[in-house]
Protein backbone atom coordinates (compact mmCIF):
# COMPACT_ATOMS: atom_id res chain seq x y z
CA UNK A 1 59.20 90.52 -30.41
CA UNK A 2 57.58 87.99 -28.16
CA UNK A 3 59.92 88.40 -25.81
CA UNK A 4 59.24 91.83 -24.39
CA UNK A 5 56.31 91.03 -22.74
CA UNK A 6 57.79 88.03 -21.26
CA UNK A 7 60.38 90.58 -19.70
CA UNK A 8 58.32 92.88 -18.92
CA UNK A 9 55.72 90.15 -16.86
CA UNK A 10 59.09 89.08 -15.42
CA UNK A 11 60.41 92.68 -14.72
CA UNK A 12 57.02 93.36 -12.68
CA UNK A 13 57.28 90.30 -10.42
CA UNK A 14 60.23 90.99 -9.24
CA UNK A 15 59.71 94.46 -8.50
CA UNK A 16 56.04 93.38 -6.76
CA UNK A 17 58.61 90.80 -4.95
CA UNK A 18 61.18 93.64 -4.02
CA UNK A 19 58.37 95.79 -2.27
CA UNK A 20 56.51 93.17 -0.42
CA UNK A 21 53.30 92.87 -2.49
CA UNK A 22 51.10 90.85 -0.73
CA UNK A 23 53.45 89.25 1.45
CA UNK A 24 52.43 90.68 4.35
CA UNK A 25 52.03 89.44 8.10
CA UNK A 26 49.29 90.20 10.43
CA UNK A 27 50.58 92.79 13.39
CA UNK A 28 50.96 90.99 16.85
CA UNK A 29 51.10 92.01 20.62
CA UNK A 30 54.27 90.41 21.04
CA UNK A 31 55.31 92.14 18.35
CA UNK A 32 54.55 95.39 19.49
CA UNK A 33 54.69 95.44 22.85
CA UNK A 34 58.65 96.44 23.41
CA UNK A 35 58.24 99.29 20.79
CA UNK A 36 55.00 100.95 23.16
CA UNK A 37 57.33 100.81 25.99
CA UNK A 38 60.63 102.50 23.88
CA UNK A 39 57.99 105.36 22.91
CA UNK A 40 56.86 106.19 26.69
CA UNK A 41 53.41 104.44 26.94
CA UNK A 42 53.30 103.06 30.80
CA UNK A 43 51.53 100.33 32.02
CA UNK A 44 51.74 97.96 28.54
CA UNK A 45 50.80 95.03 29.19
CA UNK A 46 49.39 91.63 27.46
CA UNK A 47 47.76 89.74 30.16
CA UNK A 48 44.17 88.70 29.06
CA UNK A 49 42.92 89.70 32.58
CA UNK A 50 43.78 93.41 31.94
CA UNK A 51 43.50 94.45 28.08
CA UNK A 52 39.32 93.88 27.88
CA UNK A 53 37.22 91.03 26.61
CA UNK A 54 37.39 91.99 22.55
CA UNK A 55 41.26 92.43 22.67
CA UNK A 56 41.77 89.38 24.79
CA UNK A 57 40.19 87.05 22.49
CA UNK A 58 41.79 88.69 19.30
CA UNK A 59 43.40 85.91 16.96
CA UNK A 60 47.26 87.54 17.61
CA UNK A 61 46.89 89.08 21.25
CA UNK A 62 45.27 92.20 22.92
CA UNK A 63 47.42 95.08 24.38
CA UNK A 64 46.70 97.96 27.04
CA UNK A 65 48.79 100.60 27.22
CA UNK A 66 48.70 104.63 28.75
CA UNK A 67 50.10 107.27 26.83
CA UNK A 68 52.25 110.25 28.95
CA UNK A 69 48.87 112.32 28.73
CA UNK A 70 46.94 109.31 30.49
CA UNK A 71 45.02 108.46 27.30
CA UNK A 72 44.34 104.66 27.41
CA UNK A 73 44.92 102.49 24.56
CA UNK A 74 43.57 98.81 23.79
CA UNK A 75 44.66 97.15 20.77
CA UNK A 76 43.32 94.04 19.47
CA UNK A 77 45.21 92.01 16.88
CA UNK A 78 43.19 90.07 14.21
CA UNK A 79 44.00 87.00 12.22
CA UNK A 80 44.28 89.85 9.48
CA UNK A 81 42.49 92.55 7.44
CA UNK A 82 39.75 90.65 7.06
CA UNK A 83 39.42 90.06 10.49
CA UNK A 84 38.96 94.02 11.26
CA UNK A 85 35.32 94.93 10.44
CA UNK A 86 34.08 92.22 12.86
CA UNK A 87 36.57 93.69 15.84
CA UNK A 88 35.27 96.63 15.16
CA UNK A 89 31.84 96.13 15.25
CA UNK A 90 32.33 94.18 18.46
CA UNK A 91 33.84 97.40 20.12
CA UNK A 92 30.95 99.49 18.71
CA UNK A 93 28.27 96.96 20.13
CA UNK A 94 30.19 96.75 23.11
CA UNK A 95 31.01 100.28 23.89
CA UNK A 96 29.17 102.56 26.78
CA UNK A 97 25.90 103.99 25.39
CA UNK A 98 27.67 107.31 25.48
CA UNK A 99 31.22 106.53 23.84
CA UNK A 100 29.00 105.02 21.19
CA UNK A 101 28.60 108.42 18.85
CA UNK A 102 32.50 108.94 19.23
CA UNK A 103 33.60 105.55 18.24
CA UNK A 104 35.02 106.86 14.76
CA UNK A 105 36.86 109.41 16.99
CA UNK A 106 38.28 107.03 19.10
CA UNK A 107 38.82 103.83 17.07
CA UNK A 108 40.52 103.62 14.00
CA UNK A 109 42.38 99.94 12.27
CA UNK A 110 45.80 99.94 10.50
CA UNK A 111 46.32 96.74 8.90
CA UNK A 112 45.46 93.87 11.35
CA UNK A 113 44.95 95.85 14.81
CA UNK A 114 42.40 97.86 15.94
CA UNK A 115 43.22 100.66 18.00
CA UNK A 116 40.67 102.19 20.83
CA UNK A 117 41.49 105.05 22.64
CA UNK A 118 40.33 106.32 25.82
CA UNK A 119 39.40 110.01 24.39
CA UNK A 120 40.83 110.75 20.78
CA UNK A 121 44.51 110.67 20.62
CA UNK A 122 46.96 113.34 19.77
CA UNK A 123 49.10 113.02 16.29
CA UNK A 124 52.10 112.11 18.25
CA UNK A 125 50.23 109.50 20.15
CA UNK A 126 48.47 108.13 17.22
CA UNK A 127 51.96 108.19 15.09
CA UNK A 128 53.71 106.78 17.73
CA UNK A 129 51.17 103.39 18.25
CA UNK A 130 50.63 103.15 14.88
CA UNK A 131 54.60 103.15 14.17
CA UNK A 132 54.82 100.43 16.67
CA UNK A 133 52.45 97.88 15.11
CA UNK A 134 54.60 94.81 13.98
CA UNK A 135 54.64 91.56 13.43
């Protein structure tokens, strides 16, 4: 009878194993970058010079990029989710005086990146950055 649960502990760590559970890596510019381009965003690029301050000093790389509609996106890639809340609050304190009230509108994390948007993105643009993030 003692063995059940001994199966069953085993049975769930190998299933936790098979999905990924908390194995995860943090998301990356390099990563990402070719997957922005295969979507249609123009002007991707990683150089420090060009994807702002906050995104330039993230732990895994910054990346600016323009959607088709001319929406701007930066994307800053933390050391991971713990990094987020602190990227974010950067961009808040950082952000015009008037983009400031919209920053929920414009900014949103998945996982290790933060994504900022120019004006608030369309689902397609949103689904298609966010489907790029990788590692």
């Amino acid at each position: 009878m003692r063995r059940f649960p001994l199966l069953a502990a085993l049975l769930l760590v190998l299933v936790l194993a098979a999905c990924g559970g908390g194995s995860s890596k943090p998301y990356t510019a390099s990563g990402t970058k070719a997957c922005l381009i295969q979507k249609g965003f123009t002007g991707v690029t990683t150089n420090a010079d060009k994807v702002g301050f906050i995104a330039a000093f993230a732990a895994n790389g910054g990346i600016q990029a323009k959607s088709s509609t001319g929406n701007v996106l930066t994307i800053a890639f933390t050391q991971g989710p713990g990094s987020v809340a602190g990227t974010e609050k950067a961009f808040r304190r950082n952000a015009p005086a008037n983009l400031r009230p919209h920053m929920s509108d414009i900014m949103e994390a998945q996982g290790s990146a933060v994504l900022v948007w120019t004006v608030s993105p369309t689902t397609q643009e949103l689904s298609d950055a966010e489907g790029c993030l990788a590692s």
